[in-house]
PDB file of N, CA and C in Angstrom:
ATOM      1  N   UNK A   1      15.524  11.188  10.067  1.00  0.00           N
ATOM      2  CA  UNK A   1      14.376  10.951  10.921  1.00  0.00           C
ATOM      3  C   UNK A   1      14.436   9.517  11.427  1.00  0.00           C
ATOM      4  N   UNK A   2      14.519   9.370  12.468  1.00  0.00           N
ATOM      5  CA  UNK A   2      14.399   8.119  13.165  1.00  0.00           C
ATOM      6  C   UNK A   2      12.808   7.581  12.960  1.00  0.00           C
ATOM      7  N   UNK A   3      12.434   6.705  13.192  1.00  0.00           N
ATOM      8  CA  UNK A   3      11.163   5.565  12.971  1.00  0.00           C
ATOM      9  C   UNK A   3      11.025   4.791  14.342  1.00  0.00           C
ATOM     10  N   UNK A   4      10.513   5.307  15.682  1.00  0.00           N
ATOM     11  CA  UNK A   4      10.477   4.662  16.546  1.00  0.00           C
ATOM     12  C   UNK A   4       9.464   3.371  16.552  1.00  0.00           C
ATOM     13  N   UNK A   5       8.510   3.337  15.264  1.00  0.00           N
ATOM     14  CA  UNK A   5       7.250   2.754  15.268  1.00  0.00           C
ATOM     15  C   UNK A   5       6.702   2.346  13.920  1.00  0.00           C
ATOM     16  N   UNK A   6       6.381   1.117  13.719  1.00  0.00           N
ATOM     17  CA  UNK A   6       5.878   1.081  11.993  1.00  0.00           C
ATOM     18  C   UNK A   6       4.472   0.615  13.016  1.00  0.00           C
ATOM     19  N   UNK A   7       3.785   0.412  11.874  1.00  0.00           N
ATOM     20  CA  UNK A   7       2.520   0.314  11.790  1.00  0.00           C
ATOM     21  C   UNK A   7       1.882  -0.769  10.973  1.00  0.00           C
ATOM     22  N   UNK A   8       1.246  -1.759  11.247  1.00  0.00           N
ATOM     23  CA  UNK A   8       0.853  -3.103  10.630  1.00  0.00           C
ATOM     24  C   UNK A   8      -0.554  -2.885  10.568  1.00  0.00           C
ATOM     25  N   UNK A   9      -1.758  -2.692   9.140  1.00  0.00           N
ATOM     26  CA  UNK A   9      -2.703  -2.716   8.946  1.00  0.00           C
ATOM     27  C   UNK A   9      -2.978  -3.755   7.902  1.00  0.00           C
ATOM     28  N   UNK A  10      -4.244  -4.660   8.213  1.00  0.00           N
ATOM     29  CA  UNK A  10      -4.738  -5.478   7.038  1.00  0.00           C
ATOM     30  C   UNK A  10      -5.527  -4.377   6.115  1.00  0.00           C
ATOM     31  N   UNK A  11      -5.575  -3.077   6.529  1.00  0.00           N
ATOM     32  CA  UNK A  11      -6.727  -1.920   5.604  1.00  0.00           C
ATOM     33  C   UNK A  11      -7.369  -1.130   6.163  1.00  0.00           C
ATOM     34  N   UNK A  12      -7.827  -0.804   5.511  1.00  0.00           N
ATOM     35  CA  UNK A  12      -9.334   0.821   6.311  1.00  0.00           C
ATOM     36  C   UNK A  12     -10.353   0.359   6.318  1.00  0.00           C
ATOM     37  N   UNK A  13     -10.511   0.832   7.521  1.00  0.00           N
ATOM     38  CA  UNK A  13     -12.282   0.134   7.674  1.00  0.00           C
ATOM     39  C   UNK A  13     -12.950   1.581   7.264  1.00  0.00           C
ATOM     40  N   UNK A  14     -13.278   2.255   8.564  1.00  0.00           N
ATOM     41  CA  UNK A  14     -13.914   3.376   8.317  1.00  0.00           C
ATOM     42  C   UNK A  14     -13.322   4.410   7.766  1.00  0.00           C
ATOM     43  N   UNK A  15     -13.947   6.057   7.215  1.00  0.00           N
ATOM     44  CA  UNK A  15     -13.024   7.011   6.806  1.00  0.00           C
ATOM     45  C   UNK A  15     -14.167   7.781   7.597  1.00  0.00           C
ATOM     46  N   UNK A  16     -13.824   8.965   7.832  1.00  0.00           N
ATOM     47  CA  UNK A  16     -14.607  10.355   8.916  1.00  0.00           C
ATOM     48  C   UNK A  16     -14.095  11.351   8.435  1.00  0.00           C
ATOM     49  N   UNK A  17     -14.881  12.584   8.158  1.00  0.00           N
ATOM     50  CA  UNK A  17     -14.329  13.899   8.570  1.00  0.00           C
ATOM     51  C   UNK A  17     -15.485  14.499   9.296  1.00  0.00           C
ATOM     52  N   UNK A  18     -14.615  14.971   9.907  1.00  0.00           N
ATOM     53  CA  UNK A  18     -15.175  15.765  11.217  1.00  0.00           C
ATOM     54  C   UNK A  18     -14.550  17.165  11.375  1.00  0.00           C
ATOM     55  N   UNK A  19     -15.190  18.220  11.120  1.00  0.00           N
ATOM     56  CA  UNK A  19     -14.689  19.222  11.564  1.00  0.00           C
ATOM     57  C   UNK A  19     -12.848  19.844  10.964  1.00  0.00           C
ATOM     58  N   UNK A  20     -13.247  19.248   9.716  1.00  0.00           N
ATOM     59  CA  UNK A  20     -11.919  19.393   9.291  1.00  0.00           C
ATOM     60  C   UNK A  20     -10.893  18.947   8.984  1.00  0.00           C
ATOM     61  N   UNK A  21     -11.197  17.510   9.572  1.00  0.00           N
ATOM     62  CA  UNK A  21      -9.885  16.889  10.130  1.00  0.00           C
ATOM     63  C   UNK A  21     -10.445  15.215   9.253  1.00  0.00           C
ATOM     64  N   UNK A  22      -9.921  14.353   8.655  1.00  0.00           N
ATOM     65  CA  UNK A  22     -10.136  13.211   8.551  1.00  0.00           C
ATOM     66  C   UNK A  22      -9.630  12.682   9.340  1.00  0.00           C
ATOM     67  N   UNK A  23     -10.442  10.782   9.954  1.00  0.00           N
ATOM     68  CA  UNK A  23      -9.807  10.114  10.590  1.00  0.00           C
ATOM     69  C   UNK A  23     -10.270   9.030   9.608  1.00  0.00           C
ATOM     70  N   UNK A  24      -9.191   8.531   9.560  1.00  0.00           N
ATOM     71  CA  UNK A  24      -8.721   6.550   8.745  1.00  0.00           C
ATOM     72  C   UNK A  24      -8.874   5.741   9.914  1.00  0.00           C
ATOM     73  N   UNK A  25      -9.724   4.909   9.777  1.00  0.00           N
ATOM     74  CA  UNK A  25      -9.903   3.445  10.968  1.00  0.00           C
ATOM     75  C   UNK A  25      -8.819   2.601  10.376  1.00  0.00           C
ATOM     76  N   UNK A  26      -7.960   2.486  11.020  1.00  0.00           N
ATOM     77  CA  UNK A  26      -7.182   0.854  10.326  1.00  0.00           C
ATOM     78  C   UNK A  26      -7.955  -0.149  11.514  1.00  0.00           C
ATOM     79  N   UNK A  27      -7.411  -0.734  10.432  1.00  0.00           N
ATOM     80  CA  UNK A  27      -8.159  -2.431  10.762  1.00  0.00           C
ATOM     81  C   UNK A  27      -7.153  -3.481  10.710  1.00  0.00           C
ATOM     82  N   UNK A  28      -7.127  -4.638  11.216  1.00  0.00           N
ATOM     83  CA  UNK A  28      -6.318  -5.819  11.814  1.00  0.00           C
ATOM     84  C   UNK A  28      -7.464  -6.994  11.615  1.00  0.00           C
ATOM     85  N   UNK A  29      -7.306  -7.958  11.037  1.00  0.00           N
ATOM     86  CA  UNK A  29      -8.032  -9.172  10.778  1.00  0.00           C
ATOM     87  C   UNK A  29      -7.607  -9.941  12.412  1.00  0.00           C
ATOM     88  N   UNK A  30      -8.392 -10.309  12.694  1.00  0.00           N
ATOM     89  CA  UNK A  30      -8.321 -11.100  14.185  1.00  0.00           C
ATOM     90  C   UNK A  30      -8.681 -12.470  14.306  1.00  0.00           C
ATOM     91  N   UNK A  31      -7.609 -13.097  14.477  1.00  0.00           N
ATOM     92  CA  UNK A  31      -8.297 -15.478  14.283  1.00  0.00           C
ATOM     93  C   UNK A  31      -8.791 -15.189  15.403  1.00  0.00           C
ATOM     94  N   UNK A  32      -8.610 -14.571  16.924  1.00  0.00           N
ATOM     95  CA  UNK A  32      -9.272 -15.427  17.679  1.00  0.00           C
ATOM     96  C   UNK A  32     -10.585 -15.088  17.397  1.00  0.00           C
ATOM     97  N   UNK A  33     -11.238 -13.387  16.840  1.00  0.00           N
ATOM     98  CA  UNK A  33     -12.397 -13.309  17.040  1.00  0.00           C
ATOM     99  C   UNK A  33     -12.605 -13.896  15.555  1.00  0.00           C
ATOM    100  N   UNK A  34     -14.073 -14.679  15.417  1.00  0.00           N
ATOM    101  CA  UNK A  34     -14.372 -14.729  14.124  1.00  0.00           C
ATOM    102  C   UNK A  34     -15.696 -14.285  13.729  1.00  0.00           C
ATOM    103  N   UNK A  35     -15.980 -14.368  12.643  1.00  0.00           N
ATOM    104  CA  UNK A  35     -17.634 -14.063  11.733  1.00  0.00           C
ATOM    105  C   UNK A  35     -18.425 -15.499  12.514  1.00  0.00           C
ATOM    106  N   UNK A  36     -19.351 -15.386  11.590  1.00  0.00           N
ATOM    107  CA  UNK A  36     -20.118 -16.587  11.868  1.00  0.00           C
ATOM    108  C   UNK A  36     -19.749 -18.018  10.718  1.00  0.00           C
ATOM    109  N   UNK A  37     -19.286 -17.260   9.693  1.00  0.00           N
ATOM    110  CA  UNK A  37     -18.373 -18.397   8.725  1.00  0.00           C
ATOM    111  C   UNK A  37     -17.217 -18.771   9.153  1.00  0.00           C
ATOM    112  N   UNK A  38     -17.102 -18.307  10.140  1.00  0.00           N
ATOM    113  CA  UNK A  38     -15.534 -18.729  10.972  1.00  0.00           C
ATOM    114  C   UNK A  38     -14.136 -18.199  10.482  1.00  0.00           C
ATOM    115  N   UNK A  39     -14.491 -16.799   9.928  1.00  0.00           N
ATOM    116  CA  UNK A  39     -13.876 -16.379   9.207  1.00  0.00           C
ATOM    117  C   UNK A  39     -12.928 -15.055  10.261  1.00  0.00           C
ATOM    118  N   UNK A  40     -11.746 -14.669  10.265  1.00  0.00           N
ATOM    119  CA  UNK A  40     -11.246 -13.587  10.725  1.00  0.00           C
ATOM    120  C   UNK A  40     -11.968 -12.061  10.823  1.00  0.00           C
ATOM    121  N   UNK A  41     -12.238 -11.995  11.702  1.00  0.00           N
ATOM    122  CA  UNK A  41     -13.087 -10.802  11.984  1.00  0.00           C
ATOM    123  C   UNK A  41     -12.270  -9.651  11.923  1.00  0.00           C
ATOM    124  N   UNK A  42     -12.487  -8.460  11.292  1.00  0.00           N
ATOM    125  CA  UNK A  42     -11.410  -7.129  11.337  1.00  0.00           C
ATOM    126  C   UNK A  42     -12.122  -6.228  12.974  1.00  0.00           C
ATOM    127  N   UNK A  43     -11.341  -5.821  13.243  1.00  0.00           N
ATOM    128  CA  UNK A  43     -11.103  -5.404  14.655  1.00  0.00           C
ATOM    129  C   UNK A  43      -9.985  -3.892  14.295  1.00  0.00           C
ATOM    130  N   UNK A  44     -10.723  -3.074  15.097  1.00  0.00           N
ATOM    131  CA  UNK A  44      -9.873  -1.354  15.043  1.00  0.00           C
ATOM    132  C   UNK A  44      -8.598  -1.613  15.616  1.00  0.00           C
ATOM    133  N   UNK A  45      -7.211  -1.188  14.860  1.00  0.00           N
ATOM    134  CA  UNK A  45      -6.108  -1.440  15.406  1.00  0.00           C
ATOM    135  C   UNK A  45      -5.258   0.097  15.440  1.00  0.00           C
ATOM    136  N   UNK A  46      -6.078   0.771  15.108  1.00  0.00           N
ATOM    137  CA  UNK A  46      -5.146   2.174  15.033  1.00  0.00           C
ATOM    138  C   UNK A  46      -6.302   3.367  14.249  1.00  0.00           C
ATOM    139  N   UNK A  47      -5.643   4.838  14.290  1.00  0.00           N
ATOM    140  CA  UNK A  47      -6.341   6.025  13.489  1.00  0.00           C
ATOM    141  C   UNK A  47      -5.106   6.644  13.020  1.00  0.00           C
ATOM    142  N   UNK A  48      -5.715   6.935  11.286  1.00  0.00           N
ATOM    143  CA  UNK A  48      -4.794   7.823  10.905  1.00  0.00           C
ATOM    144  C   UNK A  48      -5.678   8.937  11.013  1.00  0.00           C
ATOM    145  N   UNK A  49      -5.023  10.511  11.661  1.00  0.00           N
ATOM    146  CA  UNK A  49      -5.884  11.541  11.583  1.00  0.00           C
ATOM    147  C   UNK A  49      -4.839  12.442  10.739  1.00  0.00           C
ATOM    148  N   UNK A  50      -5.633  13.291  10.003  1.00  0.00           N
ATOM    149  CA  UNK A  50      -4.823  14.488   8.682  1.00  0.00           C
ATOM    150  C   UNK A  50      -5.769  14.960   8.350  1.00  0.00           C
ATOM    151  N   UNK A  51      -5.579  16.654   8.164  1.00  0.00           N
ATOM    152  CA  UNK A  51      -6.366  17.674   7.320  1.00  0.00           C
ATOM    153  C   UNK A  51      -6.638  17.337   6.224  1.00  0.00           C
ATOM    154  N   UNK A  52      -7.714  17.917   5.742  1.00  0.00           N
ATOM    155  CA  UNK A  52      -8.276  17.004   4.545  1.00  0.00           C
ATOM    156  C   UNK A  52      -7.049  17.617   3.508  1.00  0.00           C
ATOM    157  N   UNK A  53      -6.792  18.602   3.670  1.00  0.00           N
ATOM    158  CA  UNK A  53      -5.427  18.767   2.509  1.00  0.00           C
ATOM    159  C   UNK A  53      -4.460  17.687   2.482  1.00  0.00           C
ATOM    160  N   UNK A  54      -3.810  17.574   3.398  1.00  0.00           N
ATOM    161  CA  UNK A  54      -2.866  16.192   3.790  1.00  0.00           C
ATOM    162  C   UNK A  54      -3.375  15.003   3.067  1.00  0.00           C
ATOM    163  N   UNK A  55      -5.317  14.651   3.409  1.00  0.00           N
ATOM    164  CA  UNK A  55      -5.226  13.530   2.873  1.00  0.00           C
ATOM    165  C   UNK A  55      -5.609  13.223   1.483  1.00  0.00           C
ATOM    166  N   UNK A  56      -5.742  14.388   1.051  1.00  0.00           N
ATOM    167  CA  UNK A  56      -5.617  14.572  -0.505  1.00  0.00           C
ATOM    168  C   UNK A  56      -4.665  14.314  -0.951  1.00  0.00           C
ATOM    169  N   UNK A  57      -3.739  14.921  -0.353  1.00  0.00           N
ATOM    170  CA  UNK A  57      -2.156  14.408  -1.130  1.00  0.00           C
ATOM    171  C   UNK A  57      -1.414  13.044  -0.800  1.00  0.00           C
ATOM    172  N   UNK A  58      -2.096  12.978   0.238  1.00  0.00           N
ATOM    173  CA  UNK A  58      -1.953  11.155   0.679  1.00  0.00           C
ATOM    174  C   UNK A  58      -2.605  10.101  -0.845  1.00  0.00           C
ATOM    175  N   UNK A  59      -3.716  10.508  -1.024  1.00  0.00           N
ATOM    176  CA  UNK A  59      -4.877  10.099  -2.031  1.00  0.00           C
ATOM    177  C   UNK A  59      -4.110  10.123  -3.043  1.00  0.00           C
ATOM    178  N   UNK A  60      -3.278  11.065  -4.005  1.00  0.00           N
ATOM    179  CA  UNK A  60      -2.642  11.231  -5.017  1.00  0.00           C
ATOM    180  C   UNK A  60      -1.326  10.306  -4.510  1.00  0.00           C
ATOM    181  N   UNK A  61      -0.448  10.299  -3.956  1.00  0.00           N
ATOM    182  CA  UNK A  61       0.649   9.410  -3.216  1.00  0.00           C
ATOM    183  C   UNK A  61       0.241   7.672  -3.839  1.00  0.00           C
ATOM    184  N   UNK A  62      -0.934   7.231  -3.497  1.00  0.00           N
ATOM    185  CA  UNK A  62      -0.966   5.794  -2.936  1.00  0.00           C
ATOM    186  C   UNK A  62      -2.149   6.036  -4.464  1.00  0.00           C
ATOM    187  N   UNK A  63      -2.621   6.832  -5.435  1.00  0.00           N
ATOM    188  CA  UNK A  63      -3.032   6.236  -6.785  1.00  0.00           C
ATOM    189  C   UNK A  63      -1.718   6.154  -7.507  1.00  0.00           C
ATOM    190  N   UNK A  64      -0.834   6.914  -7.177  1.00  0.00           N
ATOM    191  CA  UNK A  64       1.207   6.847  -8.124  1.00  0.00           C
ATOM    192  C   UNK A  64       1.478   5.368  -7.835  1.00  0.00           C
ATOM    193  N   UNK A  65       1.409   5.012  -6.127  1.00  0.00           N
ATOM    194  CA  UNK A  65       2.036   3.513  -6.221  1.00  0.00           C
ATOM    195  C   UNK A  65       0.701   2.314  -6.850  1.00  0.00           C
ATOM    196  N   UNK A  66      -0.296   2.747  -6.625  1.00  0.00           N
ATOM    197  CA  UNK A  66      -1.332   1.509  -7.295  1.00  0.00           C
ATOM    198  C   UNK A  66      -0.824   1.568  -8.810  1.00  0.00           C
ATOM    199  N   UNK A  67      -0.774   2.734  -9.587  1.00  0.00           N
ATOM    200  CA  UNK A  67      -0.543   2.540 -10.781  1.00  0.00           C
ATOM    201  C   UNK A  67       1.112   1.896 -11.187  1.00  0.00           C
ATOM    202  N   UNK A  68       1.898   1.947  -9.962  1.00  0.00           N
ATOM    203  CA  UNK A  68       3.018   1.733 -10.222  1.00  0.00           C
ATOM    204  C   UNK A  68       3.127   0.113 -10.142  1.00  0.00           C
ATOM    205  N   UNK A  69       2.312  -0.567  -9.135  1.00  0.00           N
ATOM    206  CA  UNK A  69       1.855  -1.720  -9.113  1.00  0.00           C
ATOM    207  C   UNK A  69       1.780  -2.568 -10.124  1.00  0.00           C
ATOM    208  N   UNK A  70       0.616  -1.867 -10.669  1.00  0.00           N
ATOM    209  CA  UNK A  70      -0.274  -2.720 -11.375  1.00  0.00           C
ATOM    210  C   UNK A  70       0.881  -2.788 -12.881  1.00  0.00           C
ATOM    211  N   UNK A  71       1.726  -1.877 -12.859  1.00  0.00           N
ATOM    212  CA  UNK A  71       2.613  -1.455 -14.215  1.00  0.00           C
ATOM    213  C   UNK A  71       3.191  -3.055 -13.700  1.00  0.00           C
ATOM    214  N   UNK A  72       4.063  -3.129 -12.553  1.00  0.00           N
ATOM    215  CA  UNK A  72       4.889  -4.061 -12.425  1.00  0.00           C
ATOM    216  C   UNK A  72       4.217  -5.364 -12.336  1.00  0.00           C
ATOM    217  N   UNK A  73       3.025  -5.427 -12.139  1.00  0.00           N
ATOM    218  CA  UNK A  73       2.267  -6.911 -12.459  1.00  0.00           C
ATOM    219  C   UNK A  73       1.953  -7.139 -13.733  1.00  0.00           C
ATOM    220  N   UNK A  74       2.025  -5.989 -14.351  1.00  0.00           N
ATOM    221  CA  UNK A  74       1.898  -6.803 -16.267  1.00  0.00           C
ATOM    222  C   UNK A  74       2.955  -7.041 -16.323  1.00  0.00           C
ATOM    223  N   UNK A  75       4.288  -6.306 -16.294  1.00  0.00           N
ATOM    224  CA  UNK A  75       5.263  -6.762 -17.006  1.00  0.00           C
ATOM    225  C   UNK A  75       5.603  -8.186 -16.360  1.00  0.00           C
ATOM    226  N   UNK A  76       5.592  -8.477 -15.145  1.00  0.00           N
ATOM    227  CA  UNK A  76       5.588  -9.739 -14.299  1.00  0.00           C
ATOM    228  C   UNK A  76       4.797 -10.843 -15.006  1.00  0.00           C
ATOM    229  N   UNK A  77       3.397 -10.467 -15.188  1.00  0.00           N
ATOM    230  CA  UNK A  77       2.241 -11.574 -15.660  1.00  0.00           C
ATOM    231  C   UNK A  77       3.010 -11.591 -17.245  1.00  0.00           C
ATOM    232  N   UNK A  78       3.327 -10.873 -18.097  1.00  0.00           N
ATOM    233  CA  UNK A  78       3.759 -10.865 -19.254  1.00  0.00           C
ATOM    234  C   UNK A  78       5.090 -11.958 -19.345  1.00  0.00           C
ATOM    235  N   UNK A  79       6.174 -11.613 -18.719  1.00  0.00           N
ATOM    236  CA  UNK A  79       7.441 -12.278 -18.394  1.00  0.00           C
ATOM    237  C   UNK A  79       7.132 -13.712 -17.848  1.00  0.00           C
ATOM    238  N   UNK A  80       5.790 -14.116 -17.391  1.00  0.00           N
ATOM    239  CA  UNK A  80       5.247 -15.302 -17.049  1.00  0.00           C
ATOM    240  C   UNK A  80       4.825 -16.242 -18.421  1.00  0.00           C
ATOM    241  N   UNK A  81       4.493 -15.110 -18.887  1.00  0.00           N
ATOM    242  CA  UNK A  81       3.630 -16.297 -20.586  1.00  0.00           C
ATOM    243  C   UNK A  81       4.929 -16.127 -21.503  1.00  0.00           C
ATOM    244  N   UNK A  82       6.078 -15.321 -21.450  1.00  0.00           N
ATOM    245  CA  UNK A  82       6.818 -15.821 -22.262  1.00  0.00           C
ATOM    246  C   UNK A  82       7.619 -17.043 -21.956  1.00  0.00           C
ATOM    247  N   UNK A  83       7.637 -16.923 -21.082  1.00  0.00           N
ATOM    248  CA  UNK A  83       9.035 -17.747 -20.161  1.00  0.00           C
ATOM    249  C   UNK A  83       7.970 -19.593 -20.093  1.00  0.00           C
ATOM    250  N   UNK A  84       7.200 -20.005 -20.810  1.00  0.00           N
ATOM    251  CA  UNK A  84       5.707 -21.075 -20.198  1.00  0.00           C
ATOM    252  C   UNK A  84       7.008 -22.144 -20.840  1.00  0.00           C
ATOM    253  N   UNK A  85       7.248 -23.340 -20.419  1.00  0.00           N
ATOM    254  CA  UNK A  85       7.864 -23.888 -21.188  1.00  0.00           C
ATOM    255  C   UNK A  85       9.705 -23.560 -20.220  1.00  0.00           C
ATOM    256  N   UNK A  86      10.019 -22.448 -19.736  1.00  0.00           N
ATOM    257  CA  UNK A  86      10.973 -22.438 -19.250  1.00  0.00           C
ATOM    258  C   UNK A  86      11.463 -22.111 -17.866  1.00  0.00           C
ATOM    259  N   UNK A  87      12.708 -22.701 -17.004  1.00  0.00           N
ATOM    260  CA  UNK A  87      12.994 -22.420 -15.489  1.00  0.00           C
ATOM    261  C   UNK A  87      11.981 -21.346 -14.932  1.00  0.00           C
ATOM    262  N   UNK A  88      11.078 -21.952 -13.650  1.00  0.00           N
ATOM    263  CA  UNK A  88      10.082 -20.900 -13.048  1.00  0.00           C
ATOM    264  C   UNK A  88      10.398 -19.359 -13.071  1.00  0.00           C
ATOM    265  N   UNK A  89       9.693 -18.494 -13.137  1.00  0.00           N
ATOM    266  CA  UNK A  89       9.617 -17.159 -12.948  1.00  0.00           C
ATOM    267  C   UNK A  89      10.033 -16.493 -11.697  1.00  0.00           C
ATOM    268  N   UNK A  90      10.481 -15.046 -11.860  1.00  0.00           N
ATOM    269  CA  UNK A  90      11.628 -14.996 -10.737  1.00  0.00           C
ATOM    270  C   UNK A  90      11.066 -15.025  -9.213  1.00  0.00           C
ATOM    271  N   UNK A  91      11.707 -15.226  -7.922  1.00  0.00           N
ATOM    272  CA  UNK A  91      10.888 -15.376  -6.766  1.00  0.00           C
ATOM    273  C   UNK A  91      10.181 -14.646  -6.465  1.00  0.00           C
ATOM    274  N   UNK A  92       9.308 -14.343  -4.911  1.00  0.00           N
ATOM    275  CA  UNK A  92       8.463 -13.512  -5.065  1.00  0.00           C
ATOM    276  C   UNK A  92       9.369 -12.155  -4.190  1.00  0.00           C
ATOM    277  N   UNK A  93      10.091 -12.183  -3.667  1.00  0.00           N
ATOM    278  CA  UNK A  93      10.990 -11.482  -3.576  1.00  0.00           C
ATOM    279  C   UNK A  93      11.742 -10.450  -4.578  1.00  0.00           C
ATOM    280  N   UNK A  94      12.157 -10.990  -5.826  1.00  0.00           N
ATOM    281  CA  UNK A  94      12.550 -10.542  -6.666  1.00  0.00           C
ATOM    282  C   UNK A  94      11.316  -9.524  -7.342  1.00  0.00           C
ATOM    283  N   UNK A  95      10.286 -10.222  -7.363  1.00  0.00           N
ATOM    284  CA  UNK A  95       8.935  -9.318  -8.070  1.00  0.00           C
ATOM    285  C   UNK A  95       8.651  -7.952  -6.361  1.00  0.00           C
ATOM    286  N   UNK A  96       8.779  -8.515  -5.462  1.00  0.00           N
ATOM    287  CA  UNK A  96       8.675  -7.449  -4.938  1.00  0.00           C
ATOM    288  C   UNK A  96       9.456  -6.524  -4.884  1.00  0.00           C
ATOM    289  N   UNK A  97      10.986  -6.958  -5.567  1.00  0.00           N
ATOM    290  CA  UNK A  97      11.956  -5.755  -5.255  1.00  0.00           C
ATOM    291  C   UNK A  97      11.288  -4.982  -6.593  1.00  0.00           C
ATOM    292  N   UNK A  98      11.465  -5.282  -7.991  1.00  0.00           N
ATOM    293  CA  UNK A  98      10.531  -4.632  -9.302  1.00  0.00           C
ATOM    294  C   UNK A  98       9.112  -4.147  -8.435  1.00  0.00           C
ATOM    295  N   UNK A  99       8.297  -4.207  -7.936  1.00  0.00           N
ATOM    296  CA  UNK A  99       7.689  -3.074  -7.443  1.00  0.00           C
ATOM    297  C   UNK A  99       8.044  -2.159  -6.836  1.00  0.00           C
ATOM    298  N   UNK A 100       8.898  -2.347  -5.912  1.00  0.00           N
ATOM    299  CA  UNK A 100      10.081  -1.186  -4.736  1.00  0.00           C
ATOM    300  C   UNK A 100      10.359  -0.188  -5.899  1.00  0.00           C
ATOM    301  N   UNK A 101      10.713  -0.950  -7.214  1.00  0.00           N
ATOM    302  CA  UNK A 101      11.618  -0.132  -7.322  1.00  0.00           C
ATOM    303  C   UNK A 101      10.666   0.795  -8.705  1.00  0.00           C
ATOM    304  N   UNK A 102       9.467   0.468  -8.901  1.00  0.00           N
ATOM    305  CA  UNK A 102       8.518   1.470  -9.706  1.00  0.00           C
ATOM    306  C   UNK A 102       8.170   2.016  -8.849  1.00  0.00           C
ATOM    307  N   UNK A 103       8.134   1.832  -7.839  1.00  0.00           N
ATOM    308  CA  UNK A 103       7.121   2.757  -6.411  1.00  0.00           C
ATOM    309  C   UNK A 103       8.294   4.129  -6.592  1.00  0.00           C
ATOM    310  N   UNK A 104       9.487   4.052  -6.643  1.00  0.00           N
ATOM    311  CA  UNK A 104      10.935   4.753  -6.256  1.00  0.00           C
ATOM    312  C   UNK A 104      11.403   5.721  -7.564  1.00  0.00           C
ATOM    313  N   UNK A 105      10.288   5.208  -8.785  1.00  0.00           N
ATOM    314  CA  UNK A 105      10.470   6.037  -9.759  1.00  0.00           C
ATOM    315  C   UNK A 105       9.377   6.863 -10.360  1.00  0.00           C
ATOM    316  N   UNK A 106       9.750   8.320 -10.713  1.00  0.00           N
ATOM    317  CA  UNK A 106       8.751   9.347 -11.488  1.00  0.00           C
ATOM    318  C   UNK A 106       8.211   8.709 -12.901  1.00  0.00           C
ATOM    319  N   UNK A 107       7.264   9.237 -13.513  1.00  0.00           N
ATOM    320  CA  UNK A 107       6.315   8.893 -14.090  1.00  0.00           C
ATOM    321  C   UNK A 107       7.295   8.603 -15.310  1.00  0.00           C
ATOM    322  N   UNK A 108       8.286   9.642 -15.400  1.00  0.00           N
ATOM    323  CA  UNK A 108       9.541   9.835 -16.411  1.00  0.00           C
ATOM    324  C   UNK A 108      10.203   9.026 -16.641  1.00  0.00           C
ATOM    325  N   UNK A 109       9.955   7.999 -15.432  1.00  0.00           N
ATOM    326  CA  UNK A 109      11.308   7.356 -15.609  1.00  0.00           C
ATOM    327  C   UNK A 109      12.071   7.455 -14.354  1.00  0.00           C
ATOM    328  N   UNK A 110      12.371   8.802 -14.368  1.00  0.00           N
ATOM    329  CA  UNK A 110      13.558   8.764 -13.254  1.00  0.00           C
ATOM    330  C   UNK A 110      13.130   8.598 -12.088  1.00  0.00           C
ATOM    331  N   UNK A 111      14.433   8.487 -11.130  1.00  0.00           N
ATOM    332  CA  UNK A 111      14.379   7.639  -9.803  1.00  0.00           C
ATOM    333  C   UNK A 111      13.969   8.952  -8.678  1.00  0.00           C
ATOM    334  N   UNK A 112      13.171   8.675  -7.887  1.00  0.00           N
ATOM    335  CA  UNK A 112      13.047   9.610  -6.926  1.00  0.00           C
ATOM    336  C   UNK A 112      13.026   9.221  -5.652  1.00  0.00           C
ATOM    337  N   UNK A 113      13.175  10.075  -4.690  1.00  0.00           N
ATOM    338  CA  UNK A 113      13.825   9.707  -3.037  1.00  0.00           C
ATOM    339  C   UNK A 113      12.276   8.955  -3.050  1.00  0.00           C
ATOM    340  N   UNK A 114      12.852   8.375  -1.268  1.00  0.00           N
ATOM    341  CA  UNK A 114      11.336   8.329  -0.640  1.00  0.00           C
ATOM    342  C   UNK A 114      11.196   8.810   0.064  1.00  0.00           C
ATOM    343  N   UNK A 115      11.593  10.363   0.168  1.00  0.00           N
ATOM    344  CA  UNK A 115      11.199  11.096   1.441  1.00  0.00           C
ATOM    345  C   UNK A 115       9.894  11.552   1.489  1.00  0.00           C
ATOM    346  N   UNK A 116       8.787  12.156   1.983  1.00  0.00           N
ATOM    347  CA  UNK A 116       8.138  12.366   2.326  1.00  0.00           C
ATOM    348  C   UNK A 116       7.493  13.644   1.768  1.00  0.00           C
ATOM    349  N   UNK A 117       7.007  14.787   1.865  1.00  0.00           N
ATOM    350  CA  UNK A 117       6.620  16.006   1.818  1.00  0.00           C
ATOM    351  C   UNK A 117       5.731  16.630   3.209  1.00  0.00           C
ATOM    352  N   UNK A 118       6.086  17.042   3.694  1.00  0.00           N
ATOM    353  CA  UNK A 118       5.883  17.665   4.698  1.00  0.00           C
ATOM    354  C   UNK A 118       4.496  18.476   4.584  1.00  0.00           C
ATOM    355  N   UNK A 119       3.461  17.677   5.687  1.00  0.00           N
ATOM    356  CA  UNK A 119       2.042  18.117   5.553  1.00  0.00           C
ATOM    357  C   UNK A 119       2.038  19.429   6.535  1.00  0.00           C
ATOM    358  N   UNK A 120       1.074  20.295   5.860  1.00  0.00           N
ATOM    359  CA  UNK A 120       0.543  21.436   7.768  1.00  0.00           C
ATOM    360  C   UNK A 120       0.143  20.756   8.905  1.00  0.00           C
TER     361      UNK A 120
END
């Protein structure tokens, strides 16, 4: 599958269902517009739309990588308090590849593609 297009979101603003169908607001933080604290204002930058089946299994998808996350930030924060006293902790590069690569593995252990599953 070719990728003519990625997609850059700071997050979800809104969520909708309508008639069946969910729509995801992504959102984009914006400098020029701001709050009144002078703060980056989020601004609509896109819709994800999917049957609510789809985004159920989207929902289960992205709690696997939060938990896969958060696995790789203890062992990270852990590998931080042993190491206190010795050469800095590895770059942030390196900690992001150790998340890549819990995101890339089953609960088991083992390694799994990143292909996709094919919604209706």
């Amino acid at each position: 599958m070719d990728m003519d297009k990625a997609l850059f979101s700071d997050g979800i603003g809104r969520i909708s269902v309508i008639g069946g169908i969910v729509r995801a607001d992504l959102i984009t933080l914006s400098p020029p517009e701001t709050d009144s604290g002078g703060q980056p204002r989020p601004v609509l930058s896109g819709r994800l739309v999917m049957s609510i089946e789809a985004f159920l299994r989207s929902t289960e998808k992205m709690q696997e990588a939060v938990q896969a996350i958060s696995r790789a930030q203890q062992q990270s924060s852990g590998a931080k308090v042993a190491s206190q006293g010795q050469p800095p902790s590895p770059s942030q590069s390196q900690s992001d590849q150790k998340i890549e690569r819990a995101l890339t593995t089953d609960q088991t252990g083992q390694a799994t593609s990143n292909t996709t599953h094919p919604f209706p």
